[in-house]
PDB file of N, CA and C in Angstrom:
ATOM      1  N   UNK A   1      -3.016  -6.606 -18.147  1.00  0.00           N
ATOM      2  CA  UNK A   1      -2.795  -5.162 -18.157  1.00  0.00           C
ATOM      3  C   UNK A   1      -2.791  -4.627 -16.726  1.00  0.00           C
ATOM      4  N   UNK A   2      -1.686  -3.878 -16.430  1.00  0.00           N
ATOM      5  CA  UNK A   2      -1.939  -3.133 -15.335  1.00  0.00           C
ATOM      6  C   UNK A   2      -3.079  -2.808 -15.060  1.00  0.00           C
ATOM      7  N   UNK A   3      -3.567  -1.850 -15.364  1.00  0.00           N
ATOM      8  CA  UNK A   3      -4.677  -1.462 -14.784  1.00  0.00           C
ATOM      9  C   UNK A   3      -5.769  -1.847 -14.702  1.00  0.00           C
ATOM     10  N   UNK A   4      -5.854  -3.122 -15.041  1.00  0.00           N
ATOM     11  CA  UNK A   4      -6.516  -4.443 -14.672  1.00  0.00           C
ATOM     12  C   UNK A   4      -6.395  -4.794 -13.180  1.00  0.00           C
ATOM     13  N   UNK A   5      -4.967  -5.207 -12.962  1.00  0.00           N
ATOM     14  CA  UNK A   5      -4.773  -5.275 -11.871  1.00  0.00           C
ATOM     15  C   UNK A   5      -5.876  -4.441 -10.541  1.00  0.00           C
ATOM     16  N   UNK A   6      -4.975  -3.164 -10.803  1.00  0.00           N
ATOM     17  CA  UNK A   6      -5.423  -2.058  -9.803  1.00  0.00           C
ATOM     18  C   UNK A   6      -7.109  -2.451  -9.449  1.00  0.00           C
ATOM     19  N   UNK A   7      -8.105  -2.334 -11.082  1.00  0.00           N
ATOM     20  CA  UNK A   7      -9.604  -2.442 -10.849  1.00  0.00           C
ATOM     21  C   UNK A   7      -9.636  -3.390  -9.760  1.00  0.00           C
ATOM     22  N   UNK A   8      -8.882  -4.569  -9.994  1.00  0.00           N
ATOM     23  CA  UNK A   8      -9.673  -5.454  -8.960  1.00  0.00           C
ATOM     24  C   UNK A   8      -9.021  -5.859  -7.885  1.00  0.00           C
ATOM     25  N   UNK A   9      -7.758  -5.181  -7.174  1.00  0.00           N
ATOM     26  CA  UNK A   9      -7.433  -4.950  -6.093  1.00  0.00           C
ATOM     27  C   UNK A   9      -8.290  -4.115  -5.404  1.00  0.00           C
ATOM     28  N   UNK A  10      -9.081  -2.740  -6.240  1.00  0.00           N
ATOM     29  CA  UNK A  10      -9.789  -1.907  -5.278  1.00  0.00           C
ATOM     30  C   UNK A  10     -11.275  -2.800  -4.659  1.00  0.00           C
ATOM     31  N   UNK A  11     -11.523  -3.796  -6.124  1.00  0.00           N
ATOM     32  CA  UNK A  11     -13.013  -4.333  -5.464  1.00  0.00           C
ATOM     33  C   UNK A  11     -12.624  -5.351  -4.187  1.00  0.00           C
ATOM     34  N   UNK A  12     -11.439  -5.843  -3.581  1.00  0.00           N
ATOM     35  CA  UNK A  12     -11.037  -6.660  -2.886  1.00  0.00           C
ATOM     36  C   UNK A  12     -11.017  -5.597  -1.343  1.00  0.00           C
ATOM     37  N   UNK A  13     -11.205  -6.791  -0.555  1.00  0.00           N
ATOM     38  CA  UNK A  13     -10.394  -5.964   0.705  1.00  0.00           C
ATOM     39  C   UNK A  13      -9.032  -5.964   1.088  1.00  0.00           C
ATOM     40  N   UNK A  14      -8.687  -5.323   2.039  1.00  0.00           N
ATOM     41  CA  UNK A  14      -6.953  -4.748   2.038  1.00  0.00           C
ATOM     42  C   UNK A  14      -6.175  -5.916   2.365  1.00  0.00           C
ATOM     43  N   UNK A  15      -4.938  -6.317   1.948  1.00  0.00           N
ATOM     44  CA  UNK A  15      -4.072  -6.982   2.126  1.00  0.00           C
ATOM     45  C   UNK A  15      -3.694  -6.706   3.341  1.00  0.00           C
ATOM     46  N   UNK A  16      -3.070  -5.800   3.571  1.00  0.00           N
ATOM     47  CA  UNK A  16      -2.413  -4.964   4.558  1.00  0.00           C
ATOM     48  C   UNK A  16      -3.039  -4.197   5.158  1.00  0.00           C
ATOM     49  N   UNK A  17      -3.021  -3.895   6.908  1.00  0.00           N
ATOM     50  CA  UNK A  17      -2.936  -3.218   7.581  1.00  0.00           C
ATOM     51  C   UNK A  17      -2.470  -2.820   8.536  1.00  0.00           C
ATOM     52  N   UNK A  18      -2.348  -0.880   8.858  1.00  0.00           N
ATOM     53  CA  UNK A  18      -1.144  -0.816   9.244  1.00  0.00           C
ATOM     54  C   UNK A  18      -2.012  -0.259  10.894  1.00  0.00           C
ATOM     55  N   UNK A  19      -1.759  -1.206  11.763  1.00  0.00           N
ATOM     56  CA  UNK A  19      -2.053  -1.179  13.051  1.00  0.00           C
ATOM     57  C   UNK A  19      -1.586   0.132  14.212  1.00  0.00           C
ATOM     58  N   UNK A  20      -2.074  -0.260  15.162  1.00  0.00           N
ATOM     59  CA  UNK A  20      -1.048   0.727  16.416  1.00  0.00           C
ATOM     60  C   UNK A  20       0.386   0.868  16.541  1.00  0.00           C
ATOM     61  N   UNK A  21       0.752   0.042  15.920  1.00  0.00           N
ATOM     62  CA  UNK A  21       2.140   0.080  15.837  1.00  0.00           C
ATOM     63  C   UNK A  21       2.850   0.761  14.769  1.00  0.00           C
ATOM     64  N   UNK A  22       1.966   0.936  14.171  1.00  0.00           N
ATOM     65  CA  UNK A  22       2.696   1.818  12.714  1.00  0.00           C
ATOM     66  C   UNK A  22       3.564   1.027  11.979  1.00  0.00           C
ATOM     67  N   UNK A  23       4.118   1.540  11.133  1.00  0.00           N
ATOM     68  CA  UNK A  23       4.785   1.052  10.047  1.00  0.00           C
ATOM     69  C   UNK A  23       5.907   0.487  10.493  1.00  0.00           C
ATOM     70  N   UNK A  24       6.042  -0.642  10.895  1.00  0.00           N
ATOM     71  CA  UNK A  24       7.270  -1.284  11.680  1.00  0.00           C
ATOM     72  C   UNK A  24       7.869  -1.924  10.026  1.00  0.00           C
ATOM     73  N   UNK A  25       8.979  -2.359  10.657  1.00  0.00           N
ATOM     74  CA  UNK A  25       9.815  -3.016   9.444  1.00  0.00           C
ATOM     75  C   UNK A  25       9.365  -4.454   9.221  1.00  0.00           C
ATOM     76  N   UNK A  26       8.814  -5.187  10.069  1.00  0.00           N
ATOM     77  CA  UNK A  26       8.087  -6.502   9.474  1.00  0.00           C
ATOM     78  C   UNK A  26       6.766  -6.118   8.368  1.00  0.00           C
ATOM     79  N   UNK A  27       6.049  -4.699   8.403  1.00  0.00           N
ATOM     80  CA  UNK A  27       5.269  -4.599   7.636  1.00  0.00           C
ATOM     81  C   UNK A  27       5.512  -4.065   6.402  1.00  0.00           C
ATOM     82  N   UNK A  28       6.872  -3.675   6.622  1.00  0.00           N
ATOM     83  CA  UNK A  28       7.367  -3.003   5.654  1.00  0.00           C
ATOM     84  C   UNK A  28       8.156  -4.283   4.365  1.00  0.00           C
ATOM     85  N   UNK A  29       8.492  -5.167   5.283  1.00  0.00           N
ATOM     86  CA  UNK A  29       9.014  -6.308   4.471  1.00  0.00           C
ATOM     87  C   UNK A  29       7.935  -7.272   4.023  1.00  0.00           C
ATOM     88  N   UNK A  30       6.355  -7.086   4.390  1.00  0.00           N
ATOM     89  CA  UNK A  30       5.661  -7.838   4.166  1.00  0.00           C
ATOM     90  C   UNK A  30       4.467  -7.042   3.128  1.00  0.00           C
ATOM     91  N   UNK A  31       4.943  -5.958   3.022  1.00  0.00           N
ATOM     92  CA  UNK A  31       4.646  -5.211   1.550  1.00  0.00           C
ATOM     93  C   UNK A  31       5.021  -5.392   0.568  1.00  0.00           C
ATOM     94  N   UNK A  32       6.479  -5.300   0.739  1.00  0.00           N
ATOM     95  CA  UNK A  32       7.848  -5.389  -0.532  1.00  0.00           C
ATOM     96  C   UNK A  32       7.216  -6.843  -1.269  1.00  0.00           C
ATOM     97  N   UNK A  33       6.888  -7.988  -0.368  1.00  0.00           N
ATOM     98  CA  UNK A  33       6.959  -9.436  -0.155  1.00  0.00           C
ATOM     99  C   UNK A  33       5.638  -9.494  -1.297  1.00  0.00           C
ATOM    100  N   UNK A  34       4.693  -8.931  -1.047  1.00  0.00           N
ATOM    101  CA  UNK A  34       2.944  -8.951  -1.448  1.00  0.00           C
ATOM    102  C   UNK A  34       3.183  -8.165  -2.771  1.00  0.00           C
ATOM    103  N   UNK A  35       4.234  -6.669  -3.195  1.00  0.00           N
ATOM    104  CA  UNK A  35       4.271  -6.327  -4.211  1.00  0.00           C
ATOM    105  C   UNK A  35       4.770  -6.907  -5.130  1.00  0.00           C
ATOM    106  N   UNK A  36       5.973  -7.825  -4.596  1.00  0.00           N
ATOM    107  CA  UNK A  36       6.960  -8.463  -6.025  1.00  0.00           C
ATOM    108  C   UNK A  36       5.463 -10.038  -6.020  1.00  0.00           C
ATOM    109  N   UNK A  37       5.303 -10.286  -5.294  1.00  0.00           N
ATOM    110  CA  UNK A  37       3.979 -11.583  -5.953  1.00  0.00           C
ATOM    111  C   UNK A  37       2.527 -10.768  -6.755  1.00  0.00           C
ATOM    112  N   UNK A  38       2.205  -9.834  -5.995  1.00  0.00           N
ATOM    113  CA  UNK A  38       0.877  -9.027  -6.854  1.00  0.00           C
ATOM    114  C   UNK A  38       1.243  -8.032  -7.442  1.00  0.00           C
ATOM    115  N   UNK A  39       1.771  -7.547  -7.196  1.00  0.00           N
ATOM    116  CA  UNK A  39       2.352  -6.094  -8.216  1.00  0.00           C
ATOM    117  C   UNK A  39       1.601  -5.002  -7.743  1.00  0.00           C
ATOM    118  N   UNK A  40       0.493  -5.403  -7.433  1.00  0.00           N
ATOM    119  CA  UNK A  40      -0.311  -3.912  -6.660  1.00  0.00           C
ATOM    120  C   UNK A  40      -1.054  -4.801  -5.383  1.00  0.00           C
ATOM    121  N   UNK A  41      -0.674  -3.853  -4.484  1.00  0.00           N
ATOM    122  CA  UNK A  41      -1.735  -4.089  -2.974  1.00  0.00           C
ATOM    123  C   UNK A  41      -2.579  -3.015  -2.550  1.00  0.00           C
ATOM    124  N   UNK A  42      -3.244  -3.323  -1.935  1.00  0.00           N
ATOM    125  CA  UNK A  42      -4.400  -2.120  -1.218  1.00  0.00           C
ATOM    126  C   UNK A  42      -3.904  -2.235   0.254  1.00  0.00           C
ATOM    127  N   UNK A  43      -3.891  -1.495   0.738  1.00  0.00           N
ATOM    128  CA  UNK A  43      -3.342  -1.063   2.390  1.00  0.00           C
ATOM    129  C   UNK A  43      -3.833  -0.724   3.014  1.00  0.00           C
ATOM    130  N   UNK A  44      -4.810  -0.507   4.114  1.00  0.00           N
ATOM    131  CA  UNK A  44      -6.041   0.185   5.260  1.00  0.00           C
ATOM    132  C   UNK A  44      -5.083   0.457   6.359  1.00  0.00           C
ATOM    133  N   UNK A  45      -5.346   1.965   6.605  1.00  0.00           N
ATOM    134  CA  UNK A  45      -5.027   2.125   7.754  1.00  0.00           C
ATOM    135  C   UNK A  45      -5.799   2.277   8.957  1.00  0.00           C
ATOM    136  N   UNK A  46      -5.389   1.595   9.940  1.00  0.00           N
ATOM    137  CA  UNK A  46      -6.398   0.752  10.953  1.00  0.00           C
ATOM    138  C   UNK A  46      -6.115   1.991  12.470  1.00  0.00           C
ATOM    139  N   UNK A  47      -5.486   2.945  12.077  1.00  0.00           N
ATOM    140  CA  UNK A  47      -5.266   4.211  13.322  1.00  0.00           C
ATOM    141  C   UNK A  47      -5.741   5.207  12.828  1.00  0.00           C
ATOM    142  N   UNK A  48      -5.977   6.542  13.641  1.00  0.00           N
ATOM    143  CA  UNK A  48      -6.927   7.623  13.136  1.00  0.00           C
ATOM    144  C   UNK A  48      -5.013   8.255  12.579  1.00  0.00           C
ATOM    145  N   UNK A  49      -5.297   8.966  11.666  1.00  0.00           N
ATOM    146  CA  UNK A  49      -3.720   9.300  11.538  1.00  0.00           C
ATOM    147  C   UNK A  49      -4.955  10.618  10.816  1.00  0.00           C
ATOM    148  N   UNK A  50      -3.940  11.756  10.832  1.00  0.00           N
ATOM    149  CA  UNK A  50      -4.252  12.868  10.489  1.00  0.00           C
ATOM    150  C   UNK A  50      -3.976  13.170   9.494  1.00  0.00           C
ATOM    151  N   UNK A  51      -2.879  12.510   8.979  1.00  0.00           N
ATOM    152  CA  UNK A  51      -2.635  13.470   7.343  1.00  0.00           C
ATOM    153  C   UNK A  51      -2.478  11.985   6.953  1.00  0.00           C
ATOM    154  N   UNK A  52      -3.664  11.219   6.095  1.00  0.00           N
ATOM    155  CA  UNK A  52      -3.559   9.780   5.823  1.00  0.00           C
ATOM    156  C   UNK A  52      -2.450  10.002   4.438  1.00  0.00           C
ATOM    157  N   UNK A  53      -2.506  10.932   3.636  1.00  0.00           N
ATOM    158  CA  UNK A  53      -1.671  11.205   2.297  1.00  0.00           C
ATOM    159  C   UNK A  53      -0.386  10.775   2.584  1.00  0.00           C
ATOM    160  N   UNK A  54       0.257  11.628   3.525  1.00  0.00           N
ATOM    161  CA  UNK A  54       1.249  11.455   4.119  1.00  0.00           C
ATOM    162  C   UNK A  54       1.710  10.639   4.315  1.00  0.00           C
ATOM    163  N   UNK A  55       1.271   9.226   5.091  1.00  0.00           N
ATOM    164  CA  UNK A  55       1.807   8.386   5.415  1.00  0.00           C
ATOM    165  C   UNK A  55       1.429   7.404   4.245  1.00  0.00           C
ATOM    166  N   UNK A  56       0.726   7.442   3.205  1.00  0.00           N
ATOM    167  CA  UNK A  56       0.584   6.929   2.235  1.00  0.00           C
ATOM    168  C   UNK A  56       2.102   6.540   1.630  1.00  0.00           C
ATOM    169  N   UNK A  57       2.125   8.018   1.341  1.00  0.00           N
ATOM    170  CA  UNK A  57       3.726   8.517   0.495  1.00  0.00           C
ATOM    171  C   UNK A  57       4.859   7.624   1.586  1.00  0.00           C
ATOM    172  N   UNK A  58       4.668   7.896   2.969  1.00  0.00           N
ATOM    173  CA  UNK A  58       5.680   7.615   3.581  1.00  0.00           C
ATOM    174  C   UNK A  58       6.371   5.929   3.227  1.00  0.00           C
ATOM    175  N   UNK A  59       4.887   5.229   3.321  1.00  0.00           N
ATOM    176  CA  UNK A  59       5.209   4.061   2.971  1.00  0.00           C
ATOM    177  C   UNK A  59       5.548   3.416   1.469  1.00  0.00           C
ATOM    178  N   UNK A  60       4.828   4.140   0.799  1.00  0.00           N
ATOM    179  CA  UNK A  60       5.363   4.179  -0.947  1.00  0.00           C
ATOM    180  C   UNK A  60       7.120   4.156  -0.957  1.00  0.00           C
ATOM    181  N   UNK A  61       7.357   4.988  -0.534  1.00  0.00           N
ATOM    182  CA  UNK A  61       8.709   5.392  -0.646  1.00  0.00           C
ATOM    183  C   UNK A  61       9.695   4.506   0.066  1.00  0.00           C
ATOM    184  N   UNK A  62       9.068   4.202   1.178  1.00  0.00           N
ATOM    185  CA  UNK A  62       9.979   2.838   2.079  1.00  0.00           C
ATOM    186  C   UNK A  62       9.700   1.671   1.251  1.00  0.00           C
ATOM    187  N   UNK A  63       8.974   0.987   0.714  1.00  0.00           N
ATOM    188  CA  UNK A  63       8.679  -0.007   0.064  1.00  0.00           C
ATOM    189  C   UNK A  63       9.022   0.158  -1.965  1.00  0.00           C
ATOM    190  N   UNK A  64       9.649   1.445  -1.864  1.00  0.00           N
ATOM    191  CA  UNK A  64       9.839   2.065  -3.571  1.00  0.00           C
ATOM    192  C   UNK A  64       8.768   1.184  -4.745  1.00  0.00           C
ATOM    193  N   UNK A  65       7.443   1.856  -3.880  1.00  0.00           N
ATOM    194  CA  UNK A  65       6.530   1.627  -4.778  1.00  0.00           C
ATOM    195  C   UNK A  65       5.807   3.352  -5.210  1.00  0.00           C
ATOM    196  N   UNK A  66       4.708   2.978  -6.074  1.00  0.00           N
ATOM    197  CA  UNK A  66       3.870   3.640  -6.632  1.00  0.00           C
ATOM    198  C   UNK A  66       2.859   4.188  -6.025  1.00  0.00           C
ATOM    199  N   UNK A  67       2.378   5.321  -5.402  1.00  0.00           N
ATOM    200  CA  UNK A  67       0.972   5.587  -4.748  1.00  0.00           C
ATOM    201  C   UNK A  67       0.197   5.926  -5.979  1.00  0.00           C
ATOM    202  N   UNK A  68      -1.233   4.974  -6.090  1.00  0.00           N
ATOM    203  CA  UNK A  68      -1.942   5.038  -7.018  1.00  0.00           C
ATOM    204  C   UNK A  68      -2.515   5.920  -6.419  1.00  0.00           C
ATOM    205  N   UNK A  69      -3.568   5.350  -5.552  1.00  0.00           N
ATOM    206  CA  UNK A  69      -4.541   6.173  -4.804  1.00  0.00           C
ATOM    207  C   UNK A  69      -4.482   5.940  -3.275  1.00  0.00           C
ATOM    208  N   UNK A  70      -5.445   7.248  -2.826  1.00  0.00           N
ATOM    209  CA  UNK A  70      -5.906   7.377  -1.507  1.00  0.00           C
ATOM    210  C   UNK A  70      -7.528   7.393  -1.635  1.00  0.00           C
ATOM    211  N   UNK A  71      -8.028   6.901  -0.700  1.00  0.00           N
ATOM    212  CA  UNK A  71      -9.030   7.082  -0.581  1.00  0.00           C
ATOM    213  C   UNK A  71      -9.586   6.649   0.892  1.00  0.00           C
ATOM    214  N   UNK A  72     -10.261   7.783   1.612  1.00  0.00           N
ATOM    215  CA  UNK A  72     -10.482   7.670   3.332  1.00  0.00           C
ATOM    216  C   UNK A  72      -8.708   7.299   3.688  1.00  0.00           C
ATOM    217  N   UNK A  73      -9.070   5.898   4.741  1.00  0.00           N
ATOM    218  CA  UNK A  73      -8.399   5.239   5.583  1.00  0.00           C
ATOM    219  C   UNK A  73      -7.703   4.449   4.458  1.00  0.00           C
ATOM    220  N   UNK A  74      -7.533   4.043   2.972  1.00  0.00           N
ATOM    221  CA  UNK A  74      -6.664   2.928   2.132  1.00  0.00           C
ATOM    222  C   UNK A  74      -6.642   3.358   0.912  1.00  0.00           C
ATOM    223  N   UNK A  75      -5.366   2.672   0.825  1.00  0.00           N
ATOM    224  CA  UNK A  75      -4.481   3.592   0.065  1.00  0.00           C
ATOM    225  C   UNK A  75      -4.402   1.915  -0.975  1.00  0.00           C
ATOM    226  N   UNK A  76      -3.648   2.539  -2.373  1.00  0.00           N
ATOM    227  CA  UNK A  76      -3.270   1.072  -3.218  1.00  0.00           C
ATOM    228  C   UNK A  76      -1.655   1.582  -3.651  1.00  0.00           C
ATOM    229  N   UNK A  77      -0.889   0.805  -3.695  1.00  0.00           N
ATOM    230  CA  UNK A  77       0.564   0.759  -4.301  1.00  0.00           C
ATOM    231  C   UNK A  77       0.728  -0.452  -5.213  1.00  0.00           C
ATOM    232  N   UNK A  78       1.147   0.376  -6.339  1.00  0.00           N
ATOM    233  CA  UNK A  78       1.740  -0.482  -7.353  1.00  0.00           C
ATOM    234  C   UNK A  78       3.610  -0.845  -7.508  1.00  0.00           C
ATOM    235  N   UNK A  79       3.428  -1.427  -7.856  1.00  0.00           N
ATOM    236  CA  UNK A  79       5.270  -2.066  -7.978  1.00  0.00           C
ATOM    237  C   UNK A  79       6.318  -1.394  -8.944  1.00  0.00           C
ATOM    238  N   UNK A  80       7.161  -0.581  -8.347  1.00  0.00           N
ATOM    239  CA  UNK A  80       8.070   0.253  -9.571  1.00  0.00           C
ATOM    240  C   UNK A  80       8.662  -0.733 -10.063  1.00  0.00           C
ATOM    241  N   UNK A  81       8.661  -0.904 -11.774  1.00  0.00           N
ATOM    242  CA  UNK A  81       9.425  -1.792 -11.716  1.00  0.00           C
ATOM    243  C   UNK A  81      10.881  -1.289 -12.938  1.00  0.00           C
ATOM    244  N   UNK A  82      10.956  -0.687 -12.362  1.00  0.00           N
ATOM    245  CA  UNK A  82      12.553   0.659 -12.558  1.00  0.00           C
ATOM    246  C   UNK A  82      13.857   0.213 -11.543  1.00  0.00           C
ATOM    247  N   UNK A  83      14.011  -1.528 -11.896  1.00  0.00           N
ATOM    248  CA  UNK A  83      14.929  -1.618 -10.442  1.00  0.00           C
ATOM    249  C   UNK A  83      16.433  -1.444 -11.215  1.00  0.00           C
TER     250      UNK A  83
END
């Protein structure tokens, strides 16, 4: 069950994080890469960023996934699977 998944992606630590460099396109392809094998990832963002929501969405949308949640600095995306 999905939301199986999600529970125990949140008890895990982040797959992904998105460094000083921001959301470059190798991280962006190494999301896509982690969603079609797990279906949901957890993501930490590792820079002070000001509107963390924001770039939540930003990356949801580049990777045409799901923003489950935010929470602080990490965020979780699930896999649309509406292809």
């Amino acid at each position: 069950m999905i939301s199986e998944k999600v529970k125990k992606v949140k008890a895990e630590h982040p797959a992904i994080r998105i460094g000083k460099n921001g959301l470059t396109e190798g991280l962006v392809n190494e999301i896509k890469r982690q969603l079609k094998e797990h279906e949901v990832v957890k993501v930490k963002i590792g820079i002070k960023e000001q509107d963390r929501r924001e770039l939540a969405k930003k990356v949801a949308e580049s990777v045409n996934a799901r923003l489950v949640e935010v929470r602080g600095y990490t965020f979780i995306l699930m896999r649309n699977d509406s292809h």
